[in-house]
Protein backbone atom coordinates (compact mmCIF):
# COMPACT_ATOMS: atom_id res chain seq x y z
CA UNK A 1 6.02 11.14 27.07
CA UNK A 2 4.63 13.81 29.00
CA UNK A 3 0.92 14.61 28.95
CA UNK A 4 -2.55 15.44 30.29
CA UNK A 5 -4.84 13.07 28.16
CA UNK A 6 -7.51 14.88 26.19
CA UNK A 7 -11.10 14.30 26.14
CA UNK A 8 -12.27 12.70 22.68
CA UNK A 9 -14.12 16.39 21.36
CA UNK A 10 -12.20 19.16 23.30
CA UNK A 11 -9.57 20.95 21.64
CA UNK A 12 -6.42 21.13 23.29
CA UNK A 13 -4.82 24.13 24.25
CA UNK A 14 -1.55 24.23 21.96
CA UNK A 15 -0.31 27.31 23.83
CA UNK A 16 0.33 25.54 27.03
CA UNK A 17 2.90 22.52 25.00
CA UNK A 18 6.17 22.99 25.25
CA UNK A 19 7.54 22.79 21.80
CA UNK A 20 10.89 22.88 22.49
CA UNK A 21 10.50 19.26 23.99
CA UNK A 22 12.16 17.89 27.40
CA UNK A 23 15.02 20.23 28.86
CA UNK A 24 17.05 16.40 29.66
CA UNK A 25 16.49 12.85 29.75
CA UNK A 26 16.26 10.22 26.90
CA UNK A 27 14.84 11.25 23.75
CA UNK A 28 11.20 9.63 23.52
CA UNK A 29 10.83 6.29 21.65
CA UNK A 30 8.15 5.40 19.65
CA UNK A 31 6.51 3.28 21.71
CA UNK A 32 6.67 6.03 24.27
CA UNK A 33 4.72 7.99 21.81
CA UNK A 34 2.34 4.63 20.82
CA UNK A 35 1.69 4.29 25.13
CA UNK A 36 0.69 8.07 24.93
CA UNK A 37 -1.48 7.56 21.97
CA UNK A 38 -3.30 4.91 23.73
CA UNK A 39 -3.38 6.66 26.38
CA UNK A 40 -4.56 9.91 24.99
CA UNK A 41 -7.22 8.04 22.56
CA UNK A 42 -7.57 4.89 24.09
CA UNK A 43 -6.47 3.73 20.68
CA UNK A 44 -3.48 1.41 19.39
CA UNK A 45 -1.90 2.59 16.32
CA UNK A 46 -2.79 -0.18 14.38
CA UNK A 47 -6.36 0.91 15.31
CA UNK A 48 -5.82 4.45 13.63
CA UNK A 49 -4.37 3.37 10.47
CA UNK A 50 -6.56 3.65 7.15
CA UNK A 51 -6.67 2.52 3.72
CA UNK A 52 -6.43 4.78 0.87
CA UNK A 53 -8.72 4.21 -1.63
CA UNK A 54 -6.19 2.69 -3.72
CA UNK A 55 -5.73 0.19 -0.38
CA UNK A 56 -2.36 1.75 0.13
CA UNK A 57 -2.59 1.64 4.44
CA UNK A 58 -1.11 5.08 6.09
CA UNK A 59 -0.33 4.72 9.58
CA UNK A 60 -0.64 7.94 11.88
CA UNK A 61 3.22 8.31 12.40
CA UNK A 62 5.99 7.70 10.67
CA UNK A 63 9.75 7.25 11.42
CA UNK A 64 13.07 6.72 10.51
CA UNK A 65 12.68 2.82 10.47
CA UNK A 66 9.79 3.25 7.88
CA UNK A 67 12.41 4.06 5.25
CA UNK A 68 14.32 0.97 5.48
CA UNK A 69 14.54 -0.87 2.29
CA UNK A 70 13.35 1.98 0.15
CA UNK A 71 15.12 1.89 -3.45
CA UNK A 72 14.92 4.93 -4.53
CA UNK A 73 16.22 7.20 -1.63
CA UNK A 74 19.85 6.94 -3.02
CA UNK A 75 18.61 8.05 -6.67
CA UNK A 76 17.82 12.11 -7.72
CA UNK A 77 14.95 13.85 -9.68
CA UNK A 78 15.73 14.77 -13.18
CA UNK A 79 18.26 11.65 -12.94
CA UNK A 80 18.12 7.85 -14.60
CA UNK A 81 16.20 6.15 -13.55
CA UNK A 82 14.07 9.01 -12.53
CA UNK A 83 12.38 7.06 -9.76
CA UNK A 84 12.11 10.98 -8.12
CA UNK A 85 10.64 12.82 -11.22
CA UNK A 86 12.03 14.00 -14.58
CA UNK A 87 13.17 17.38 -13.61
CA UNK A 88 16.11 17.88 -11.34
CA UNK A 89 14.05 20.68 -9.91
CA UNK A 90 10.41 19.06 -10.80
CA UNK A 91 7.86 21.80 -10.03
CA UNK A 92 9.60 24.39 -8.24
CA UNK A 93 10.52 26.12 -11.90
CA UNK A 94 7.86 24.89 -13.98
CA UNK A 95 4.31 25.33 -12.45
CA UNK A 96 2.13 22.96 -12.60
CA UNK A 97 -0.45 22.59 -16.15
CA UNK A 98 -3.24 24.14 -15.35
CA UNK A 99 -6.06 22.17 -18.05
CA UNK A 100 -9.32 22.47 -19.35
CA UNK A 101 -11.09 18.93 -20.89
CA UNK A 102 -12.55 20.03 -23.88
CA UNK A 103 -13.15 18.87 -27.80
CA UNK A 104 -16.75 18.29 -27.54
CA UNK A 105 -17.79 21.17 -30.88
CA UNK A 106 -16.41 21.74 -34.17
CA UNK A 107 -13.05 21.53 -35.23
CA UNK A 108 -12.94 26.09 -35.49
CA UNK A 109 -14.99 26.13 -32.13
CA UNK A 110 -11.97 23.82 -30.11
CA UNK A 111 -9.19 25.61 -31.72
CA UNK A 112 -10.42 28.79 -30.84
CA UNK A 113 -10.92 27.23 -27.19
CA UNK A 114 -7.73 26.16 -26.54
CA UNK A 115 -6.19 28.94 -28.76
CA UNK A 116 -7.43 31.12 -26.17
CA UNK A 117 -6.78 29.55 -23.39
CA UNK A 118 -3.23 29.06 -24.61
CA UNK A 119 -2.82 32.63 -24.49
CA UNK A 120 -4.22 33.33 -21.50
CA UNK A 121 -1.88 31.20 -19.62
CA UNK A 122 -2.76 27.85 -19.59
CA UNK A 123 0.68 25.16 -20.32
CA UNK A 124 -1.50 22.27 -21.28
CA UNK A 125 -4.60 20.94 -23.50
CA UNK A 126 -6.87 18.13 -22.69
CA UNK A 127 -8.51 16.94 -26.05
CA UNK A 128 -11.49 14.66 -25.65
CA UNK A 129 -10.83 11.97 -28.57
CA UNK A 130 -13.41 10.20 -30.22
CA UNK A 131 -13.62 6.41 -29.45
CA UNK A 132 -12.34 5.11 -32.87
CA UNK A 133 -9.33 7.87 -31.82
CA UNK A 134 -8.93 6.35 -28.69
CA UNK A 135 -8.34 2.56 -30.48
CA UNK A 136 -6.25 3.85 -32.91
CA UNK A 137 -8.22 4.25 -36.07
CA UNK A 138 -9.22 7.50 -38.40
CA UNK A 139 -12.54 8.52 -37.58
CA UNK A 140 -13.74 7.92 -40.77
CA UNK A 141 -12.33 4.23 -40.31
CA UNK A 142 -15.37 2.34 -42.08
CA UNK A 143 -15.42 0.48 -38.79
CA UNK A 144 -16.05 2.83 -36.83
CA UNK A 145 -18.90 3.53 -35.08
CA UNK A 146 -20.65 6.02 -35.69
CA UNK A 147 -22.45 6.53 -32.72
CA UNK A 148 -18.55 7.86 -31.67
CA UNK A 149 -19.10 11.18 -33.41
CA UNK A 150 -21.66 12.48 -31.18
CA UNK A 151 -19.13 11.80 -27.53
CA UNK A 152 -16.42 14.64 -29.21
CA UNK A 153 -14.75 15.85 -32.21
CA UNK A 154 -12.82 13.52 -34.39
CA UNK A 155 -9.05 13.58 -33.90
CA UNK A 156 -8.13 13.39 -37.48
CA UNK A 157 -5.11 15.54 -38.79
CA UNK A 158 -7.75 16.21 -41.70
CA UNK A 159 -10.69 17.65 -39.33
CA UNK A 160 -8.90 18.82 -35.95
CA UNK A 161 -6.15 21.55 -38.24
CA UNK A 162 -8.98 23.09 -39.65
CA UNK A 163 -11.75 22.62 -42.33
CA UNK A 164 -12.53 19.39 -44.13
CA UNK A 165 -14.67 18.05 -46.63
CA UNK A 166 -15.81 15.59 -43.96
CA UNK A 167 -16.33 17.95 -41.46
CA UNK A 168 -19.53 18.67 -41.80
CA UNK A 169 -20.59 14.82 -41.44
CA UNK A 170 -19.88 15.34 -37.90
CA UNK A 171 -20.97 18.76 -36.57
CA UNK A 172 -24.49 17.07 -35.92
């Protein structure tokens, strides 16, 4: 692989590469390109790969031979078992939702928040649940804590379609 190394700092001068690669001669390997790395770097690749911070590695080049043994390359989005996505097209027809978090006021305030939103454009709500919500109980659950009502608005059918009896308990 053909190359002046570059000082660690200086930009290179990309108008001077030739992009259209070598006229003849073998096709470089990747340990052509891994000898020109260390030389260019004075780096191996296994020094330049780093961790997500899931601890999911990602090395600084990737090939062919890093797609043996995938699964799911023979499979198709919108497909079973929709290893690729659940739209045969995924995103390039339907944009991505766009979404606000919100639930944290009264029942009329958050349905005229994401009733407006709504029509302004946005394809998606966020609610912030209360905690006894979250764990699968009625806000008014007797067990519930009630320290829960001052985090967000309960998720009740009773309070969260409009007005309730019990609403005003928790517009604090």
């Amino acid at each position: 692989m053909a190359g002046a190394p570059v000082e660690p700092g200086k930009i290179p001068d990309f108008s001077a590469v030739d992009l259209d690669g070598p006229a003849e001669g073998p096709v470089p390997s990747s340990g052509d390109w891994a000898a020109a790395l260390q030389n260019s770097v004075g780096k191996g690749v296994e020094d330049l790969v780093w961790d997500t911070p899931e601890g999911i590695g990602v090395k600084p080049l990737y090939t062919a031979e890093d797609l043996q043994g995938v699964d799911f390359l023979g499979t198709y989005p919108g497909a079973a078992p929709y290893l690729r996505g659940p739209y045969p097209t995924m995103y390039v027809n339907q944009p991505w939702t766009i979404r606000q978090y919100a639930g944290f006021s009264t029942a009329e305030e958050s349905n005229a928040f994401y009733r407006r939103n709504l029509a302004a454009g946005q394809k998606g709500l966020s609610v912030a649940f209360d905690l006894p919500t979250h764990r699968g109980y009625d806000s008014d659950h007797p067990g519930s804590p009630v320290t829960s009502a001052w985090r967000a608005w309960p998720s009740t059918p009773s309070t969260t379609c409009g007005s309730s009896s019990t609403a005003s308990r928790w517009t604090r």
